[in-house]
Protein backbone atom coordinates (compact mmCIF):
# COMPACT_ATOMS: atom_id res chain seq x y z
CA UNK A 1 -19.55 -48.35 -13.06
CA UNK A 2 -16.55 -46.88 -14.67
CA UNK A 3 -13.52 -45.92 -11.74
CA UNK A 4 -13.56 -41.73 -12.09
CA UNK A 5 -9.59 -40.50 -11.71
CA UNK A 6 -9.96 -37.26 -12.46
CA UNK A 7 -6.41 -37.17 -14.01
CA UNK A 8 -6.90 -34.26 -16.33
CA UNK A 9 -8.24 -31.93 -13.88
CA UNK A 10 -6.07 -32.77 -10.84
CA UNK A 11 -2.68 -32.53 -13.23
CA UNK A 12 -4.10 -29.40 -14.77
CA UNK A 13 -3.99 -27.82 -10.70
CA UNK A 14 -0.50 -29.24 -10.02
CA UNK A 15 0.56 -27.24 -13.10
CA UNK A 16 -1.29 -24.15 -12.07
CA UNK A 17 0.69 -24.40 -8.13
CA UNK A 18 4.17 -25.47 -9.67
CA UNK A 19 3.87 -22.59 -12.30
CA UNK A 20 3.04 -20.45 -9.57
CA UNK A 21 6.15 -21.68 -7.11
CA UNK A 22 8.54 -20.84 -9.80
CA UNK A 23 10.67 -18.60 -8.06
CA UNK A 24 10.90 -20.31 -5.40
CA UNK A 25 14.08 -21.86 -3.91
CA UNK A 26 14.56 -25.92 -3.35
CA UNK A 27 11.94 -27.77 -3.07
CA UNK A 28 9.46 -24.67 -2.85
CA UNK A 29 9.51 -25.13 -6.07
CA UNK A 30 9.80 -28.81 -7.42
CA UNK A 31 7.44 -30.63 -4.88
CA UNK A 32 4.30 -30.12 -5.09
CA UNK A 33 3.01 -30.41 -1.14
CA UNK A 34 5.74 -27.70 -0.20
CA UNK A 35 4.93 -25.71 -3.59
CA UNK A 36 1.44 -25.26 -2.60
CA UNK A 37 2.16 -24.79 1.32
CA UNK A 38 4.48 -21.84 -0.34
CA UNK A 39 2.09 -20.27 -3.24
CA UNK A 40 -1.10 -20.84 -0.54
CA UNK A 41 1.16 -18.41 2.21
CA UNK A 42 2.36 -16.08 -0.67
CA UNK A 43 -1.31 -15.66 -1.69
CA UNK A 44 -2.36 -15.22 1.81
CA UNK A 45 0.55 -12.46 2.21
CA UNK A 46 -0.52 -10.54 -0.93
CA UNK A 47 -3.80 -10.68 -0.12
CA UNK A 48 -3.14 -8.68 3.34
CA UNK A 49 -0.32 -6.53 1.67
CA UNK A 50 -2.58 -4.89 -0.53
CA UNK A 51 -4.68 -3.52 2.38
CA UNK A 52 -1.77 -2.80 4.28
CA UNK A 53 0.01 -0.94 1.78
CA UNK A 54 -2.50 1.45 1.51
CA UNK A 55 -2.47 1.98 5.14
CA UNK A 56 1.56 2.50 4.71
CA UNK A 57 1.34 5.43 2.22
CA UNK A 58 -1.07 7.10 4.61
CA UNK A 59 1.43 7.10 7.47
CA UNK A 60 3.97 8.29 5.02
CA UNK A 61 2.04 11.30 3.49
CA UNK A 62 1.11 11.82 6.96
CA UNK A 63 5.18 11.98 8.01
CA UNK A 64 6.02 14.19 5.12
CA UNK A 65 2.88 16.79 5.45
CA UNK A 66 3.87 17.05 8.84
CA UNK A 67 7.45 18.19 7.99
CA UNK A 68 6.48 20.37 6.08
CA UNK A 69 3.58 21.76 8.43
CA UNK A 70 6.74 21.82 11.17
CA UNK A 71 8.78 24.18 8.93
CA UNK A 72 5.80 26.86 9.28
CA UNK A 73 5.62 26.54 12.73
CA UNK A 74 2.19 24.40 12.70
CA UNK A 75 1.62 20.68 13.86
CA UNK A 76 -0.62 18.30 11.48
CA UNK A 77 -3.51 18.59 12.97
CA UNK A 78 -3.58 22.14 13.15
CA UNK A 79 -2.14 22.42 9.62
CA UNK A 80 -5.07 19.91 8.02
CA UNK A 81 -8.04 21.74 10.39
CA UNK A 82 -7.22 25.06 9.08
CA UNK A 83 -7.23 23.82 5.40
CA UNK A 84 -10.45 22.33 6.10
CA UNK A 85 -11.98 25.06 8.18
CA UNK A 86 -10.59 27.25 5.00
CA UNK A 87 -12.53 24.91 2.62
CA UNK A 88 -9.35 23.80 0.82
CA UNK A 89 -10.06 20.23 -0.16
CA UNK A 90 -6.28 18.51 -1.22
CA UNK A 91 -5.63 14.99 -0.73
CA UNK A 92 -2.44 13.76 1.27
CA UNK A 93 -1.16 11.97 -1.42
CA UNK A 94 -1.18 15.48 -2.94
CA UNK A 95 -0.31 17.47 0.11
CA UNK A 96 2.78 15.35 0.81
CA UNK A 97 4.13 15.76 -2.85
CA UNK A 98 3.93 19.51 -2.49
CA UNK A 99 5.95 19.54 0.69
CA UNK A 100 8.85 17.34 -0.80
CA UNK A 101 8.62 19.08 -4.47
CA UNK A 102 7.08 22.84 -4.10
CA UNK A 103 8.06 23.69 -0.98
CA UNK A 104 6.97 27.27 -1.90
CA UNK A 105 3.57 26.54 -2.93
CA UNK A 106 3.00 24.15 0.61
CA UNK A 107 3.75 27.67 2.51
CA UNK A 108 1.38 29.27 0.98
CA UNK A 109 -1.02 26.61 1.74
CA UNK A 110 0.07 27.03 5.19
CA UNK A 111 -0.49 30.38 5.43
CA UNK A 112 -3.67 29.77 4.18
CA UNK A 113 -4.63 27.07 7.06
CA UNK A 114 -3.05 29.57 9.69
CA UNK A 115 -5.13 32.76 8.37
CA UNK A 116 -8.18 30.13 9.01
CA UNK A 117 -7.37 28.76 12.80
């Protein structure tokens, strides 16, 4: 029985790992043990990053509606339960970009959730 190497597909990985370490510094990126060690982490860290980025623009909408709720003498949570109770259904991506760029039309919008509470 022939002896099975498996030399094309093993080289063809290595090429897919050190193409994928290519930015990294030293031997990150021109052995292969270390160059996977580093691509396997950097995959690992994406992989949690994306969730966790979406969990970081929340906070920051959050920070910024809440200015802008402060400015009209209302807290967050009374700001977003008087736009709900009023049946105004904005997102806080949205709500956060009109209290950094329309500041105008977020007071309204705060008068709005006040007239409701």
């Amino acid at each position: 029985m022939p002896r099975v190497t498996s030399q094309v597909a093993r080289l063809k990985r290595k090429k897919k790992i050190m193409r994928a370490a290519k930015g990294a510094r030293g031997g990150r990126s021109k052995l292969y043990k270390t160059a996977k060690e580093n691509v396997e982490r950097g995959m690992a860290y994406a992989y949690r990053d994306r969730r966790q980025r979406k969990r970081d623009f929340r906070r920051l909408w959050i920070v910024r509606i809440n200015a802008g709720a402060r400015l009209h003498d209302l807290s967050y949570s009374r700001f977003m339960a008087g736009l709900k109770r009023a049946g105004v259904e904005v997102n806080r991506k949205f709500l956060a970009d009109l209290a950094v760029r329309d500041p105008i039309a977020f007071g309204a919008l705060a008068e709005v959730a006040r007239k409701s509470l």
